[in-house]
C-alpha atoms as a PDB file:
ATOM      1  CA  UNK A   1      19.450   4.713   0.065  1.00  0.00           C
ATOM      2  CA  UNK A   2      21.643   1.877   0.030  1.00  0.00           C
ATOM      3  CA  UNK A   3      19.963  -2.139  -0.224  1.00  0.00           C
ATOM      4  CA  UNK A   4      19.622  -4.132   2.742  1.00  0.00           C
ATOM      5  CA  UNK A   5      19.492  -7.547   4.061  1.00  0.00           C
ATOM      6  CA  UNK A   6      16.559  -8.574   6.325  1.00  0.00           C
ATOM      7  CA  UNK A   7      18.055 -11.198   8.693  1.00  0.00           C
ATOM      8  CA  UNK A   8      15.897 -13.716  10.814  1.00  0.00           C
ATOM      9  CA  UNK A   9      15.297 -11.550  13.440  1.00  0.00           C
ATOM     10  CA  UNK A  10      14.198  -7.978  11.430  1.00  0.00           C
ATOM     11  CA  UNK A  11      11.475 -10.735  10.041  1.00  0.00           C
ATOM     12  CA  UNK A  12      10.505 -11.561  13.367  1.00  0.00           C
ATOM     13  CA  UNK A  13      10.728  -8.337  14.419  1.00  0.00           C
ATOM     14  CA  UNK A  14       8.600  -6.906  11.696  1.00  0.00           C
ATOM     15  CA  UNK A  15       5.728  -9.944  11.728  1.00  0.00           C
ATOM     16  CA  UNK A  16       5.527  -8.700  15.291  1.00  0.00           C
ATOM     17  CA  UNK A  17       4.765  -5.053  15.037  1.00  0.00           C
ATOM     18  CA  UNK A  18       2.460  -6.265  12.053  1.00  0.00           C
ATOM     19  CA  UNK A  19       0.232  -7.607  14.367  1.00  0.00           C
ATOM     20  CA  UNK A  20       0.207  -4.845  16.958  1.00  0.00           C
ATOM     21  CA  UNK A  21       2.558  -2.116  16.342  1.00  0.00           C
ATOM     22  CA  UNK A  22       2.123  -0.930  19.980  1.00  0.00           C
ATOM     23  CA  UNK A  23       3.997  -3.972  21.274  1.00  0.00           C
ATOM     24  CA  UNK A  24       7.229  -2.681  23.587  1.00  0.00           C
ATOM     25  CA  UNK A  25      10.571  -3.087  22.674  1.00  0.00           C
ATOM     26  CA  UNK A  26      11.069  -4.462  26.116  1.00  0.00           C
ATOM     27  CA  UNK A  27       8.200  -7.360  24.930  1.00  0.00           C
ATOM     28  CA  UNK A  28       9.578  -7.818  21.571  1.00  0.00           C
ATOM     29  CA  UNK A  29      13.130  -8.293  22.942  1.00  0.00           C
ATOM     30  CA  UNK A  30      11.954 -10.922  25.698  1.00  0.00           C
ATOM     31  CA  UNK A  31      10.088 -13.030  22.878  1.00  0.00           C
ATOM     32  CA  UNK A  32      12.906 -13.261  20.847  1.00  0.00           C
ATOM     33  CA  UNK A  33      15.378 -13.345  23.277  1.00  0.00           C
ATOM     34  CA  UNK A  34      17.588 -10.626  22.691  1.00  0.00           C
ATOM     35  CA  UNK A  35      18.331  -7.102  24.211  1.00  0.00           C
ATOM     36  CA  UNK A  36      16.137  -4.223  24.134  1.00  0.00           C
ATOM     37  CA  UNK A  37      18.620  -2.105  22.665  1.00  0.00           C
ATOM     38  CA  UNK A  38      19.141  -4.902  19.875  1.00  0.00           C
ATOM     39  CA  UNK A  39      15.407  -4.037  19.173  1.00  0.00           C
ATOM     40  CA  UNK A  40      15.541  -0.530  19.640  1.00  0.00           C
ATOM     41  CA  UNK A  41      18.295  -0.007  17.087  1.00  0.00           C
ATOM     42  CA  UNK A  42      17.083  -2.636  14.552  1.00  0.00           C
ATOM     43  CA  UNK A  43      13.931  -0.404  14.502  1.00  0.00           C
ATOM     44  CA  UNK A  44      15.513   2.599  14.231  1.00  0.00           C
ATOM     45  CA  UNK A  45      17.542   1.489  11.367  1.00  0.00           C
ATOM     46  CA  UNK A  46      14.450  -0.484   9.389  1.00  0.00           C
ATOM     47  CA  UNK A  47      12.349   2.947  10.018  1.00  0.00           C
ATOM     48  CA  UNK A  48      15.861   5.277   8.423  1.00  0.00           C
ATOM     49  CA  UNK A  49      15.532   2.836   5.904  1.00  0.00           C
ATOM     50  CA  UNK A  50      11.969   3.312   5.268  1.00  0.00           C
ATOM     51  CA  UNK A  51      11.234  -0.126   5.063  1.00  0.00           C
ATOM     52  CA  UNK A  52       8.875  -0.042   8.037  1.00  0.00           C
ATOM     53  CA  UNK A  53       6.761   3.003   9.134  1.00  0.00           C
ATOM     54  CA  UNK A  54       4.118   3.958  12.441  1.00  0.00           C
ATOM     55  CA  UNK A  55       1.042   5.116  11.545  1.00  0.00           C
ATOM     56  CA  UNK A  56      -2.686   5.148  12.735  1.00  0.00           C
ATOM     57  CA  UNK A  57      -4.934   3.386  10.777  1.00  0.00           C
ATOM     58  CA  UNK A  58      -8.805   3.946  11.677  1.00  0.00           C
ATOM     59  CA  UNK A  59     -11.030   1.542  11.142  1.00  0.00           C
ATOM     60  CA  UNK A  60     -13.149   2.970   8.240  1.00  0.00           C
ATOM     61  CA  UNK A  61     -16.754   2.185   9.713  1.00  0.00           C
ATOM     62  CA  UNK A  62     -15.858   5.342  11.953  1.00  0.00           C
ATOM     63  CA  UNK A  63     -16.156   7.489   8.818  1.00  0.00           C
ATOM     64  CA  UNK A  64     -19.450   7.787   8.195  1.00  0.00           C
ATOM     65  CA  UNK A  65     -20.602   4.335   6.927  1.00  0.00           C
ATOM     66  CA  UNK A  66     -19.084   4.557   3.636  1.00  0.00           C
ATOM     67  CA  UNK A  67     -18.862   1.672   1.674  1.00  0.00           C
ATOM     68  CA  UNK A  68     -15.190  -0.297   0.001  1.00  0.00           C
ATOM     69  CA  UNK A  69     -14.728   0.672  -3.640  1.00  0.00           C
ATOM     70  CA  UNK A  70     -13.108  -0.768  -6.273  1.00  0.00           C
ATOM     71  CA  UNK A  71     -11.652   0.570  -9.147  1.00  0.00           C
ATOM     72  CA  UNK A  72     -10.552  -1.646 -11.678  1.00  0.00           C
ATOM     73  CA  UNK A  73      -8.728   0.995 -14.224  1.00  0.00           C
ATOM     74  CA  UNK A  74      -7.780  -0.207 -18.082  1.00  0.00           C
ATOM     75  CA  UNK A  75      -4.569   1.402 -19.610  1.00  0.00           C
ATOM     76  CA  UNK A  76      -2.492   1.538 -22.322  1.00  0.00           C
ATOM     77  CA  UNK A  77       0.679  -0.545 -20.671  1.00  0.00           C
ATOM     78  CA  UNK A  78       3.311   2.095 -21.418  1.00  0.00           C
ATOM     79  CA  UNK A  79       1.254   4.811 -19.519  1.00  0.00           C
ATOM     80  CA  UNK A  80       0.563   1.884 -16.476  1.00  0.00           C
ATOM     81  CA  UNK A  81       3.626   3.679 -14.714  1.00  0.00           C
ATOM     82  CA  UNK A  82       2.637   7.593 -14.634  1.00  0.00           C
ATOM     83  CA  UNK A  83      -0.967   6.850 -14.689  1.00  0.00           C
ATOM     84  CA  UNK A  84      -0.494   4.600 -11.304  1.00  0.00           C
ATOM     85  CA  UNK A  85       1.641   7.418  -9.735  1.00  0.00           C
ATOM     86  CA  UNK A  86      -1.274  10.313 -11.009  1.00  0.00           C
ATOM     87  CA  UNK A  87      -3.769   8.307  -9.438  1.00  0.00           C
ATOM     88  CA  UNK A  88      -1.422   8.085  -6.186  1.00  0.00           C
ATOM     89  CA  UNK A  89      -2.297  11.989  -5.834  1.00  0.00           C
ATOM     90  CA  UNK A  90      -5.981  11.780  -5.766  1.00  0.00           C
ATOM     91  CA  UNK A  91      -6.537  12.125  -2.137  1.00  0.00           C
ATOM     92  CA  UNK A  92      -9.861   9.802  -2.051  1.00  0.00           C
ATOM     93  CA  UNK A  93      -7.973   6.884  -3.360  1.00  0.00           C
ATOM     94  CA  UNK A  94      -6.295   5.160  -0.941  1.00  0.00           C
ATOM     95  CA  UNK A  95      -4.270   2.413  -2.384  1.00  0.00           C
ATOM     96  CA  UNK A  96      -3.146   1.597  -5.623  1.00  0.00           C
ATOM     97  CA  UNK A  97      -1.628  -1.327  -7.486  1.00  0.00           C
ATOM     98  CA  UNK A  98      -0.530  -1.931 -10.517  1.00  0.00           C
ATOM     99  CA  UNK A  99      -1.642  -5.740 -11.760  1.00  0.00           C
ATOM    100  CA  UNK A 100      -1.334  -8.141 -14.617  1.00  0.00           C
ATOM    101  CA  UNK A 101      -4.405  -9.556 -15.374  1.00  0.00           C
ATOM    102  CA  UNK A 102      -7.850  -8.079 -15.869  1.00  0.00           C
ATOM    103  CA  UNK A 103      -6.983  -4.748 -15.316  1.00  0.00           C
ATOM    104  CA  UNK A 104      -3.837  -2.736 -15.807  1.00  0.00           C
ATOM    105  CA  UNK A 105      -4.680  -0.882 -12.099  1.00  0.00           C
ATOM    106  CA  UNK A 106      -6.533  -1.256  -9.728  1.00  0.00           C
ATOM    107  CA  UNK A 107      -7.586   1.692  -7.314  1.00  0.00           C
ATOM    108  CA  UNK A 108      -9.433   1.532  -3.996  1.00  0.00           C
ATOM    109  CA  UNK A 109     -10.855   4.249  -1.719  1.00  0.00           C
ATOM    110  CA  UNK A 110     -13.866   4.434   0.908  1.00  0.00           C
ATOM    111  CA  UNK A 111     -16.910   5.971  -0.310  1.00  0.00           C
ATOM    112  CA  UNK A 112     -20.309   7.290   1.437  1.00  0.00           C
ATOM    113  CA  UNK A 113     -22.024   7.238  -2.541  1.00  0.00           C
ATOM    114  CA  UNK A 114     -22.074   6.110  -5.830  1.00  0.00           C
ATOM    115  CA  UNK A 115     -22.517   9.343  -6.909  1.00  0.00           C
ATOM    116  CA  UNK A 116     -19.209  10.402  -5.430  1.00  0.00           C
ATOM    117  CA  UNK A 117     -17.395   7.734  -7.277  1.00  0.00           C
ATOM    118  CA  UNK A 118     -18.890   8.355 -11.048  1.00  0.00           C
ATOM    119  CA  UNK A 119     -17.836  12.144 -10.167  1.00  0.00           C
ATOM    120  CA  UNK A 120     -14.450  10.786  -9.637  1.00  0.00           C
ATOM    121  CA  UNK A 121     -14.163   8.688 -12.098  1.00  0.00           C
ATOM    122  CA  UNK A 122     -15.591  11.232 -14.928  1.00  0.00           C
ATOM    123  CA  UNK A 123     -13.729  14.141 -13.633  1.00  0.00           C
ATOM    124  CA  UNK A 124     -10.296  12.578 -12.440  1.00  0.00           C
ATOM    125  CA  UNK A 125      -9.721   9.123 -13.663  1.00  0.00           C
ATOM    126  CA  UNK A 126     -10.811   9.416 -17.299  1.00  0.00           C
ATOM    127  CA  UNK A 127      -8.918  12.366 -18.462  1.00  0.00           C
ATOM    128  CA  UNK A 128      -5.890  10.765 -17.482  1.00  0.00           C
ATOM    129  CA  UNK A 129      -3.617   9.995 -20.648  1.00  0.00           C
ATOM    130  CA  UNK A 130      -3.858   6.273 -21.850  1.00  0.00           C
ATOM    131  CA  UNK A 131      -6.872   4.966 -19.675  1.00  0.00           C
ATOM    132  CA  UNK A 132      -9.285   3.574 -21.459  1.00  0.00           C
ATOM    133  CA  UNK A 133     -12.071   2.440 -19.030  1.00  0.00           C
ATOM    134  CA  UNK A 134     -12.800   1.881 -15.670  1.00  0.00           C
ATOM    135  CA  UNK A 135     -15.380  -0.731 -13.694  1.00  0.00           C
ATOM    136  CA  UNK A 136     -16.331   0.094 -10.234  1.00  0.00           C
ATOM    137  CA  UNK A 137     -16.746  -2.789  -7.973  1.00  0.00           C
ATOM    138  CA  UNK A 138     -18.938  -1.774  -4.895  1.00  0.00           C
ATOM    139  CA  UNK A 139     -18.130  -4.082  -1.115  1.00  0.00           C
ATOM    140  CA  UNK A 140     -21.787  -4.370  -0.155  1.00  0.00           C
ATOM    141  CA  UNK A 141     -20.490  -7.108   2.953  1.00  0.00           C
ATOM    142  CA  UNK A 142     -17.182  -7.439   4.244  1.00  0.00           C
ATOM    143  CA  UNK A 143     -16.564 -11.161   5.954  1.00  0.00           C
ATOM    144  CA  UNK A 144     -13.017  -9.720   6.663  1.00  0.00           C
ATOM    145  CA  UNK A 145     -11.384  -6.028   6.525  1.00  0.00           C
ATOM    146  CA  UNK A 146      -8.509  -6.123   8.889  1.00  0.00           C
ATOM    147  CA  UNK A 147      -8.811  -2.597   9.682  1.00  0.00           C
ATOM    148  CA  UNK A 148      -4.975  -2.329  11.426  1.00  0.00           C
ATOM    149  CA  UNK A 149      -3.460  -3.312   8.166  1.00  0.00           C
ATOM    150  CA  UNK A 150      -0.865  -1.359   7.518  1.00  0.00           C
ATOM    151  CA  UNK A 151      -0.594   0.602   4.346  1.00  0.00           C
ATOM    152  CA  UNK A 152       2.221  -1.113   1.608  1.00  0.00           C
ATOM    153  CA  UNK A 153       3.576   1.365   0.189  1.00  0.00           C
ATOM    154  CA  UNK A 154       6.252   1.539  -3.013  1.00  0.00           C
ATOM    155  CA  UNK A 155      10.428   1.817  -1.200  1.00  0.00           C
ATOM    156  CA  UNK A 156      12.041   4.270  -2.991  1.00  0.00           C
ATOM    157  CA  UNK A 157      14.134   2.312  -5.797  1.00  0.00           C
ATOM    158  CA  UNK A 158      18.154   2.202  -5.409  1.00  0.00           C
ATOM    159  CA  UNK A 159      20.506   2.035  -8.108  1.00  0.00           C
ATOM    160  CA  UNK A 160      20.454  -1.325  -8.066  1.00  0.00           C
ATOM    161  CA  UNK A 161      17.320  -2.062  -7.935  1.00  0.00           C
ATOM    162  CA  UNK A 162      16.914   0.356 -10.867  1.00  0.00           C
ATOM    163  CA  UNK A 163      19.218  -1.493 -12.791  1.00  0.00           C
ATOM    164  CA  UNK A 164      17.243  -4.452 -11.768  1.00  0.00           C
ATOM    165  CA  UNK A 165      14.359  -3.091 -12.685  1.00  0.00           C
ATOM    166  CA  UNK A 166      15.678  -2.502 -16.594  1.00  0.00           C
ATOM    167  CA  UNK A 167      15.208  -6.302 -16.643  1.00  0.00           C
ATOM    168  CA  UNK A 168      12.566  -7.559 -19.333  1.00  0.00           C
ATOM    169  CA  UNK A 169       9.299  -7.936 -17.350  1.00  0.00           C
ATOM    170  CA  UNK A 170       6.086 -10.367 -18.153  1.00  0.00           C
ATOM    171  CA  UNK A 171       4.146  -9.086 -21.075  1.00  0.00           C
END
C-alpha cells in the first residue's frame, strides 16, 4: 500500500461520514459543493486504501446490560508490541491501545460480570509473556458513550512508514 495525502476535501469528506455514515453521496457532494462522482470515487479510493471502513456499530446496552470494562495491562516495554497484537485476538476485547503513562496497555471490552472478567484476566491476559499485572476499572455510569463511534483501528504500515517507524521513540 502506497502513502497518501488527505486533501481538504477527503477531511471534510471523512468528518462527514463520522457523524452519520449513512449520509448520500448525492448530500455529501451538495454540502461541499462538488460532484457526486468526485465523492463517489474519493470514497472508493479512501476505502481501497483502508483508511476509512463501513461497519455497524450497536449500541452496547442492546447486549444484555453489560457493563464498560477497563483493562489497564502492565508490561515489560519490549513485549508492549506482541502482547498488544495477542490481546487483539481475544474476541471479548474490543479495543486496544498501547499508552505511555500508567499502563503499558490498555484493553477494553463489554462485560455482563465481574466474574467473566477475573476469568479472563487469569486465564488469557496473565499468561501472556512479559505482563506483569493488570487493574480492572469497572464503568458503573456513563455521562457519554457515543455508541456510533467508529472503531480506530491500526493502517497497515508502508515502507515508509516502517522506516519511519525505526525512529527513536519516547522512553
Amino acid at each position: 500500500m502506497s502513502d497518501i495525502d488527505l486533501d481538504d476535501l477527503d477531511h471534510q469528506m471523512i468528518e462527514m461520514l463520522g457523524h452519520d455514515a449513512r449520509v448520500s453521496n448525492r448530500q455529501i457532494a451538495a454540502e461541499l459543493g462538488v460532484t457526486e462522482g468526485t465523492i463517489r470515487t474519493r470514497i472508493k479510493r479512501l476505502q481501497d486504501e483502508r483508511l476509512i471502513q463501513f461497519s455497524v456499530v450497536t449500541d452496547f446496552r442492546l447486549a444484555g446490560s453489560p457493563n464498560l470494562v477497563m483493562l489497564g495491562i502492565h508490561a515489560d516495554r519490549d513485549k508492549v508490541p506482541r502482547l498488544a497484537e495477542e490481546l487483539c485476538n481475544v474476541p471479548e476485547i474490543g479495543a486496544v491501545v498501547v499508552l505511555l503513562g500508567r499502563y503499558s496497555v490498555l484493553a477494553t471490552g463489554l462485560f455482563t460480570s465481574v466474574e467473566q472478567v477475573n476469568q479472563l484476566i487469569r486465564a488469557r491476559i496473565l499468561p501472556l509473556p512479559g505482563v506483569h499485572g493488570v487493574e480492572m476499572s469497572v464503568a458503573v455510569e456513563s455521562f457519554k458513550y457515543d455508541f456510533r463511534m467508529a472503531r480506530i483501528m491500526r493502517r497497515p504500515r508502508s515502507r515508509t512508514r516502517a522506516k519511519a517507524d525505526a525512529a527513536p521513540r519516547l522512553p
